[in-house]
Structure formats: structure tokens, C-alpha cells
N, C-alpha and C. Protein backbone atom coordinates (compact mmCIF):
# COMPACT_ATOMS: atom_id res chain seq x y z
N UNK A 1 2.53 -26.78 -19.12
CA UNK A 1 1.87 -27.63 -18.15
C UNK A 1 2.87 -28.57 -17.50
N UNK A 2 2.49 -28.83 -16.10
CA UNK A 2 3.39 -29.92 -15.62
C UNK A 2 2.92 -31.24 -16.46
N UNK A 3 4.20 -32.06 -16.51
CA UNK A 3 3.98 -33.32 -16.77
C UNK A 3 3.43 -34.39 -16.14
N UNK A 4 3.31 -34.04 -14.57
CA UNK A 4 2.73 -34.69 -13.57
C UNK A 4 1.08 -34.42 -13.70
N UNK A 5 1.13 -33.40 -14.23
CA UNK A 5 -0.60 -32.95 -14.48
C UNK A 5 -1.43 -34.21 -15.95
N UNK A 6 -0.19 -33.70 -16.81
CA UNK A 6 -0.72 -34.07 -18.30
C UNK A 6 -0.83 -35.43 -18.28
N UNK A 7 -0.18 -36.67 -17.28
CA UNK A 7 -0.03 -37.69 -16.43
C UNK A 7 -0.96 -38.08 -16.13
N UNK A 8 -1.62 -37.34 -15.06
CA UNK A 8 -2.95 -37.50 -14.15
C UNK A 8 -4.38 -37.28 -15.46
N UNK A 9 -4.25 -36.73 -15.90
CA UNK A 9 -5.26 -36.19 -16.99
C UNK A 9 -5.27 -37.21 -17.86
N UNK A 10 -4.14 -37.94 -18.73
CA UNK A 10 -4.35 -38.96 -19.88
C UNK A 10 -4.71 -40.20 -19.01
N UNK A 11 -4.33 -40.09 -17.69
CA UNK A 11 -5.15 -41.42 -17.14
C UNK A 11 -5.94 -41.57 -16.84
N UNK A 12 -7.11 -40.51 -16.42
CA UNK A 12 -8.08 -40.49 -16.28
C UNK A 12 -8.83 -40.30 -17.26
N UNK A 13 -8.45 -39.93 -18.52
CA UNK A 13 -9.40 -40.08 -19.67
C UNK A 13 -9.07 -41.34 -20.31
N UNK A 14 -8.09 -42.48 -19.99
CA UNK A 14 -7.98 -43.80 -20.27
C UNK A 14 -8.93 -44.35 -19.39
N UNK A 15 -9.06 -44.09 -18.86
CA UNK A 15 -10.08 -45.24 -16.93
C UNK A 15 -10.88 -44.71 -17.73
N UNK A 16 -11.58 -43.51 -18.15
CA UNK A 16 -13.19 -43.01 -18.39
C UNK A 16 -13.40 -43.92 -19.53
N UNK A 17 -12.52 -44.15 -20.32
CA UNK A 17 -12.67 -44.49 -21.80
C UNK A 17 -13.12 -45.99 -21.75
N UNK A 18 -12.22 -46.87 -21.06
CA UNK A 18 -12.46 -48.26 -20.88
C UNK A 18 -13.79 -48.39 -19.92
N UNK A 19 -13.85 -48.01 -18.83
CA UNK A 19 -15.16 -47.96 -18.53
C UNK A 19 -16.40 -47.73 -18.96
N UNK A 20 -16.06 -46.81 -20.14
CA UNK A 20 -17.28 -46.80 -21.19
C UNK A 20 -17.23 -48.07 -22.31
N UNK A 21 -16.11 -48.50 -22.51
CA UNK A 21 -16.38 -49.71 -23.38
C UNK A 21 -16.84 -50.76 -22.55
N UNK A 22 -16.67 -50.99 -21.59
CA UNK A 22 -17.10 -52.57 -20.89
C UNK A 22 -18.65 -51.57 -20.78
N UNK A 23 -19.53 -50.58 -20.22
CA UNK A 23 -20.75 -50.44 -19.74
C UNK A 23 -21.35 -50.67 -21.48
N UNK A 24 -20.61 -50.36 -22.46
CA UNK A 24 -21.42 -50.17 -23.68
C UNK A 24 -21.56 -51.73 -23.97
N UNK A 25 -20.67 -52.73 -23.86
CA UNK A 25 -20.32 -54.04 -24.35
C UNK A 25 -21.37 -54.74 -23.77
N UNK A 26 -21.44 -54.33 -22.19
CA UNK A 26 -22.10 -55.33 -21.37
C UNK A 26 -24.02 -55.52 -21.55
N UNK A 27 -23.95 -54.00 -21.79
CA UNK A 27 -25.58 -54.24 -22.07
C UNK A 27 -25.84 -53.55 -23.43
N UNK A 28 -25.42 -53.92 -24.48
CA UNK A 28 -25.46 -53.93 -25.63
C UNK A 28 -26.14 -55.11 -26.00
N UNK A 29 -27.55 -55.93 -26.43
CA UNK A 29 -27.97 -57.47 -26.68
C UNK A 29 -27.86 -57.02 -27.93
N UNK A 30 -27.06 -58.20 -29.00
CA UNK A 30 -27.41 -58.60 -30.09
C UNK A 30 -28.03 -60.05 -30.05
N UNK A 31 -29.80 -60.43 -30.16
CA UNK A 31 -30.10 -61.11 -30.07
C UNK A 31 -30.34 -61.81 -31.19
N UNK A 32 -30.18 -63.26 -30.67
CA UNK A 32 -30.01 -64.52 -31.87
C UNK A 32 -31.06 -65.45 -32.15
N UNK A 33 -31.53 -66.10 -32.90
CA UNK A 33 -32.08 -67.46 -32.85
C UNK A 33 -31.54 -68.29 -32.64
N UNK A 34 -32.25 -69.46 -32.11
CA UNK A 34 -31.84 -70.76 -31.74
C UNK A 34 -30.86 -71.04 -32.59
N UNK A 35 -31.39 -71.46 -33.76
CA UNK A 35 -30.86 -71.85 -35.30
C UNK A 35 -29.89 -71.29 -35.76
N UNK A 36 -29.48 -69.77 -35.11
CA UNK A 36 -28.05 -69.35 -35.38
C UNK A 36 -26.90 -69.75 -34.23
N UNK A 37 -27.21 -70.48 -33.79
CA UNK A 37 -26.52 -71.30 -32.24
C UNK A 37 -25.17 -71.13 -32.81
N UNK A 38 -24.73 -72.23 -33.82
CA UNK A 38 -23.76 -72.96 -34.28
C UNK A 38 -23.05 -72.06 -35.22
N UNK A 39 -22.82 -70.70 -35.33
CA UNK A 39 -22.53 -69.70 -35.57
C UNK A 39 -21.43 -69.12 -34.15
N UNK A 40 -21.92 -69.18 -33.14
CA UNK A 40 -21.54 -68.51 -32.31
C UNK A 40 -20.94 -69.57 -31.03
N UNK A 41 -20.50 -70.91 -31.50
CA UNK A 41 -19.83 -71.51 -30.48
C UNK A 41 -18.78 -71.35 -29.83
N UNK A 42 -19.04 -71.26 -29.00
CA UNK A 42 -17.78 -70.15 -27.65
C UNK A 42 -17.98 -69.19 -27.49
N UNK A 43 -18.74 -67.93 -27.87
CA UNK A 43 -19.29 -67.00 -27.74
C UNK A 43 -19.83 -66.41 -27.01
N UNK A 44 -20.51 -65.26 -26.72
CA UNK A 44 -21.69 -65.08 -25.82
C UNK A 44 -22.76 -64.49 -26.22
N UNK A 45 -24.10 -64.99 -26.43
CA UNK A 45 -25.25 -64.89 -26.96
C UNK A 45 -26.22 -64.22 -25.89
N UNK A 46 -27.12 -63.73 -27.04
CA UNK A 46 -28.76 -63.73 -26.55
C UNK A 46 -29.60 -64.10 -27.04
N UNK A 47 -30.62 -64.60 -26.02
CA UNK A 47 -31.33 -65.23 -26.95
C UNK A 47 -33.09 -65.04 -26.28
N UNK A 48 -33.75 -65.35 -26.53
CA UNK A 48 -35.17 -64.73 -26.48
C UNK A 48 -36.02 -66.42 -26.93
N UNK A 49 -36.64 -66.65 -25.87
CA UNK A 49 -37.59 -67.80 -25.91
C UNK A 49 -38.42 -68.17 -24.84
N UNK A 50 -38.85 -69.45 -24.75
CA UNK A 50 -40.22 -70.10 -23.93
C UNK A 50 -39.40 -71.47 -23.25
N UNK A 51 -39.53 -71.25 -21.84
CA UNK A 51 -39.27 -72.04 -21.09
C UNK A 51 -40.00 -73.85 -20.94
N UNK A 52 -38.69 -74.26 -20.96
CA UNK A 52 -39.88 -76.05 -21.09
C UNK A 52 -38.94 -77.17 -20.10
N UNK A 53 -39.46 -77.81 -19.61
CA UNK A 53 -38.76 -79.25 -18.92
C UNK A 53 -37.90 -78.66 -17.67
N UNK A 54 -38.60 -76.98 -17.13
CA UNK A 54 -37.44 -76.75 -16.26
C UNK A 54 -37.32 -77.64 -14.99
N UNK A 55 -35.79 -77.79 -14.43
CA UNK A 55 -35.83 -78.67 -13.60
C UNK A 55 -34.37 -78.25 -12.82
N UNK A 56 -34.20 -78.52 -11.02
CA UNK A 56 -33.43 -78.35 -10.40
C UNK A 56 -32.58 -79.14 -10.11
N UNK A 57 -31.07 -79.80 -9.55
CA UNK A 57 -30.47 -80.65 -9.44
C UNK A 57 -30.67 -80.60 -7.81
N UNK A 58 -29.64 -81.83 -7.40
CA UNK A 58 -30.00 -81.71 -6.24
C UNK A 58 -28.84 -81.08 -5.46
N UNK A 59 -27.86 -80.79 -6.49
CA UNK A 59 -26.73 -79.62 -6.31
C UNK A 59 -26.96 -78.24 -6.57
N UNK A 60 -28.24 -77.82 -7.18
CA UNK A 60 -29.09 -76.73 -7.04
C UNK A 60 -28.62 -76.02 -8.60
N UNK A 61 -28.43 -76.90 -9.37
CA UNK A 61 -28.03 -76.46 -11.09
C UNK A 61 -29.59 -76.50 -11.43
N UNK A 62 -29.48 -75.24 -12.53
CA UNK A 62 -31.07 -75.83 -13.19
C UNK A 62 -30.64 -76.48 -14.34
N UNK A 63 -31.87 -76.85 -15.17
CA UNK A 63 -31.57 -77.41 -16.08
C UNK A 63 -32.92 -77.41 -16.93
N UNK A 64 -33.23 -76.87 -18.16
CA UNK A 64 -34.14 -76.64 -18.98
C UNK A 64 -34.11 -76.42 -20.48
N UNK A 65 -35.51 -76.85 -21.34
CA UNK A 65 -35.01 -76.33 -22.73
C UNK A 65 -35.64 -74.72 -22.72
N UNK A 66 -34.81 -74.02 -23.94
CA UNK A 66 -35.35 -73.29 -24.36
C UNK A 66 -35.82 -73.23 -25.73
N UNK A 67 -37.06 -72.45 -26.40
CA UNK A 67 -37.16 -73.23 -27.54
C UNK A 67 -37.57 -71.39 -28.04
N UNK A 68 -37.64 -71.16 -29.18
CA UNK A 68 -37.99 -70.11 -30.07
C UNK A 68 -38.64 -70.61 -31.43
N UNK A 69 -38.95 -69.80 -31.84
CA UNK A 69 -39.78 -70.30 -33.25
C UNK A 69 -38.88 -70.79 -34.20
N UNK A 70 -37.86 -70.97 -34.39
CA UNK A 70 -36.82 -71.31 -35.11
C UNK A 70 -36.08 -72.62 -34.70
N UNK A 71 -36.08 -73.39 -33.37
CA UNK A 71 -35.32 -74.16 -32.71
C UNK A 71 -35.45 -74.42 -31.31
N UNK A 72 -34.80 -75.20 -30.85
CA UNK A 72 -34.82 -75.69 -29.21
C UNK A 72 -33.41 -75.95 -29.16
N UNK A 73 -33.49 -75.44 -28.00
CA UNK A 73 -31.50 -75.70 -26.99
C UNK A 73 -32.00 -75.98 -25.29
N UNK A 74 -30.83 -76.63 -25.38
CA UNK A 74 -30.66 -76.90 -23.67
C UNK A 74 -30.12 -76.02 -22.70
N UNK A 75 -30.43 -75.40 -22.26
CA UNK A 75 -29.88 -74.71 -20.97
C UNK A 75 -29.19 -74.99 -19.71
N UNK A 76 -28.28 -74.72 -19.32
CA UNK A 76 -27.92 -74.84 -17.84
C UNK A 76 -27.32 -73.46 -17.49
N UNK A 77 -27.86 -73.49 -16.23
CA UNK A 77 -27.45 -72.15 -15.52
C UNK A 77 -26.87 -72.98 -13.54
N UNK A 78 -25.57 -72.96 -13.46
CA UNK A 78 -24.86 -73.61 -12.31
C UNK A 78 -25.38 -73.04 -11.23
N UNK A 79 -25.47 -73.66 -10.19
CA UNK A 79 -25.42 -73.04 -8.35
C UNK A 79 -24.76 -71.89 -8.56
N UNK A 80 -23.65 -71.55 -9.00
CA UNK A 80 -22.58 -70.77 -8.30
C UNK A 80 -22.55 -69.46 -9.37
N UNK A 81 -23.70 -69.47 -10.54
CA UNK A 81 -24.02 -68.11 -11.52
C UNK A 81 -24.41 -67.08 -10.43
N UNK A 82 -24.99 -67.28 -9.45
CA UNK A 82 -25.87 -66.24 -8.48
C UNK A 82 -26.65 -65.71 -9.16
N UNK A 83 -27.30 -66.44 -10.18
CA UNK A 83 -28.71 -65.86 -10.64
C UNK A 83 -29.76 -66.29 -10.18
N UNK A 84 -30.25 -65.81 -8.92
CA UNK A 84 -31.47 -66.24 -8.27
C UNK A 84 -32.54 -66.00 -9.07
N UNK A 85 -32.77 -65.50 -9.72
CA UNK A 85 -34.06 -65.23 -10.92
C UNK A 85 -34.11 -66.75 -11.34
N UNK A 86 -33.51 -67.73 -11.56
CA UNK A 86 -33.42 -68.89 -12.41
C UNK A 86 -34.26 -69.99 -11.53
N UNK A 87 -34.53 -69.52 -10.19
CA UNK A 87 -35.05 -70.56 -9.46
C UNK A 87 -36.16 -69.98 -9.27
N UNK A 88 -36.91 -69.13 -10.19
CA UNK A 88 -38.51 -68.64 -10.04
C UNK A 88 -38.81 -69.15 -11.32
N UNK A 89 -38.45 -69.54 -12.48
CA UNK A 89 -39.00 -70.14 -13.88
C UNK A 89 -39.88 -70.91 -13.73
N UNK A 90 -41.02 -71.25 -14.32
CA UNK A 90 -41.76 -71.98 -14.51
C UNK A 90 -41.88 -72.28 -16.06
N UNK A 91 -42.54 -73.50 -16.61
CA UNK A 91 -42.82 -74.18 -17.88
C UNK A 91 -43.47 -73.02 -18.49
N UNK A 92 -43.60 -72.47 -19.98
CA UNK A 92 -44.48 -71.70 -20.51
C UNK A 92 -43.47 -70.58 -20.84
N UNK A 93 -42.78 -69.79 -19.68
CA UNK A 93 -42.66 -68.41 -19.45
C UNK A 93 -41.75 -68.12 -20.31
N UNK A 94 -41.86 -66.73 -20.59
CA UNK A 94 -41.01 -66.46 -21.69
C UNK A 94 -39.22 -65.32 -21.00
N UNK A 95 -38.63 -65.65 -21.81
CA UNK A 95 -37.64 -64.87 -20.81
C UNK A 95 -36.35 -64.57 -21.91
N UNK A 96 -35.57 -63.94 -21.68
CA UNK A 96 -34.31 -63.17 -22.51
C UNK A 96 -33.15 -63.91 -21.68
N UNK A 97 -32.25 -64.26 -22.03
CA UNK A 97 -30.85 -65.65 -21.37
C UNK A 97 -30.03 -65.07 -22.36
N UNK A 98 -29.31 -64.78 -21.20
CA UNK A 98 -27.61 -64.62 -22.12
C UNK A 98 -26.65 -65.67 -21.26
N UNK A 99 -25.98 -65.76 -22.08
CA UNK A 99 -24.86 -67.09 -21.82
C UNK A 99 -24.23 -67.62 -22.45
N UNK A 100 -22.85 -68.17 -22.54
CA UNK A 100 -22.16 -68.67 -23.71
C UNK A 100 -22.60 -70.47 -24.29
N UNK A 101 -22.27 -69.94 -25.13
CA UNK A 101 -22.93 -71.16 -26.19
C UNK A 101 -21.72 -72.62 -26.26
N UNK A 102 -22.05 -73.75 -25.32
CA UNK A 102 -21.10 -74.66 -25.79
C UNK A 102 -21.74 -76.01 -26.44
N UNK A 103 -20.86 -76.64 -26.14
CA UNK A 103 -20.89 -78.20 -27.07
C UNK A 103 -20.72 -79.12 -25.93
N UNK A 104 -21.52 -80.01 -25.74
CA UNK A 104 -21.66 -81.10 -24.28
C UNK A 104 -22.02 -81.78 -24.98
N UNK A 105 -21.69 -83.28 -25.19
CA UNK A 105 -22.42 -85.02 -25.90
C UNK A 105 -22.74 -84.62 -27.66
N UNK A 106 -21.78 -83.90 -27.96
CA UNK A 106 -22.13 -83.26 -29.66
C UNK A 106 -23.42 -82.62 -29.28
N UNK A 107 -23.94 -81.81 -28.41
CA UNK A 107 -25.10 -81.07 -29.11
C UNK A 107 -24.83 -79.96 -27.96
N UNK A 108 -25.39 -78.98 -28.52
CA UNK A 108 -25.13 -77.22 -28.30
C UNK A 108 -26.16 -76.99 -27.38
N UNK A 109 -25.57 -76.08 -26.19
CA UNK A 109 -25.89 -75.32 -25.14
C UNK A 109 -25.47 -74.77 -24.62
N UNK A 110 -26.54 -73.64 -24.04
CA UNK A 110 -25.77 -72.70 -23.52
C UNK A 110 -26.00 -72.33 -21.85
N UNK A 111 -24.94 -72.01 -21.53
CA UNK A 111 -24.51 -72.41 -20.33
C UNK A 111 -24.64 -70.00 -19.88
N UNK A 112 -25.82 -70.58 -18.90
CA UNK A 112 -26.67 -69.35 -18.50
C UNK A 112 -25.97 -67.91 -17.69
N UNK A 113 -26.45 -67.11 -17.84
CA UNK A 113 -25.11 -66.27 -16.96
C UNK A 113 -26.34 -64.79 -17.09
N UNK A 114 -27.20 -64.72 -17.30
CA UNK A 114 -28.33 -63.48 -17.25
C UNK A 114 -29.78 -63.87 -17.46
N UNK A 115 -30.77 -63.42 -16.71
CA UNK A 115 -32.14 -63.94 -17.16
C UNK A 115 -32.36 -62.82 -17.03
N UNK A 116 -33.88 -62.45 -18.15
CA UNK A 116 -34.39 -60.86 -17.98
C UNK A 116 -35.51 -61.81 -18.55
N UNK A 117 -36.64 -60.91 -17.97
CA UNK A 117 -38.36 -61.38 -18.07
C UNK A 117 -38.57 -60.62 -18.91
């Protein structure tokens, strides 16, 4: 075989390969409880709960708790996530949030980056 072939061939089964790890990574949820927050600081979580105190800035950040049967966390999801889903929430609703988990004023939140109903 040419080497220019065997070339073209191991690189394209490298591109196929990594492309299958980021599609498997990305929507792979291992979902968490609240209460396992502090487990996973810096991380990126999922998490599964009931919407409460949602509220908009006037820089267009939301800002809300989320709470599960186990715990309550604070949420923020920025202007500039482009998750327009975040500005249809209402109090009550239940919803799936992925986002990495930080530390703001000593207490844990996570800072929004996916909503699924």
C-alpha cells in the first residue's frame, strides 16, 4: 500500500474516533442530587428538579432556585449561554439543567449551560 493512502486512512479513523467520543460524552447524563453538589465542584453536572424564585436581571441573566427532594441550589444561567429555553420557566416547572457546579459567597451553584423539559 502507498503510505500516502495508509496516511489518509489512520486519519480518518482518528477524526471518526474523536468525534465519537465528544457525541458519546456530550449526551451521556449522569444525573445527580442536589446533596451530591459538593462532590462535583468544578465539574459538570445534571441535575433534575422544580423551579422556584425564577427571576430576570435587567442585563437579561436569570436567576432561580432549584430544589429536588434531597436539597435546594441556586442557579444562574448568563445572557450570553444562548439558552432561550431559560426565558420561558415559570415557578413550579420541572426541568433537567446541566451546568457546572461553582462556589459564589461560600455557597454552591451552578452556573446553567442546558435546559431539557
Amino acid at each position: 500500500m502507498d503510505n500516502k493512502l495508509i496516511l489518509k486512512i489512520s486519519l480518518s479513523i482518528a477524526m471518526i474516533g474523536i468525534i465519537g467520543l465528544y457525541i458519546f460524552t456530550s449526551t451521556s447524563q449522569n444525573i445527580i442530587e442536589i446533596r451530591e453538589m459538593p462532590d462535583f465542584l468544578g465539574e459538570r453536572v445534571t441535575v433534575q428538579g422544580t423551579v422556584d424564585k425564577y427571576y430576570v436581571s435587567k442585563d437579561g441573566h436569570v436567576f432561580f432556585d432549584l430544589h429536588d427532594s434531597s436539597g435546594l441550589t441556586k442557579v444562574v444561567v448568563f445572557q450570553n449561554s444562548n439558552i432561550e429555553a431559560v426565558y420561558n420557566l415559570q415557578d413550579g416547572e420541572k426541568i433537567t439543567l446541566t451546568g457546572k457546579v461553582q462556589e459564589y459567597k461560600n455557597d454552591l451553584e451552578i452556573i446553567g449551560s442546558k435546559i431539557d423539559f
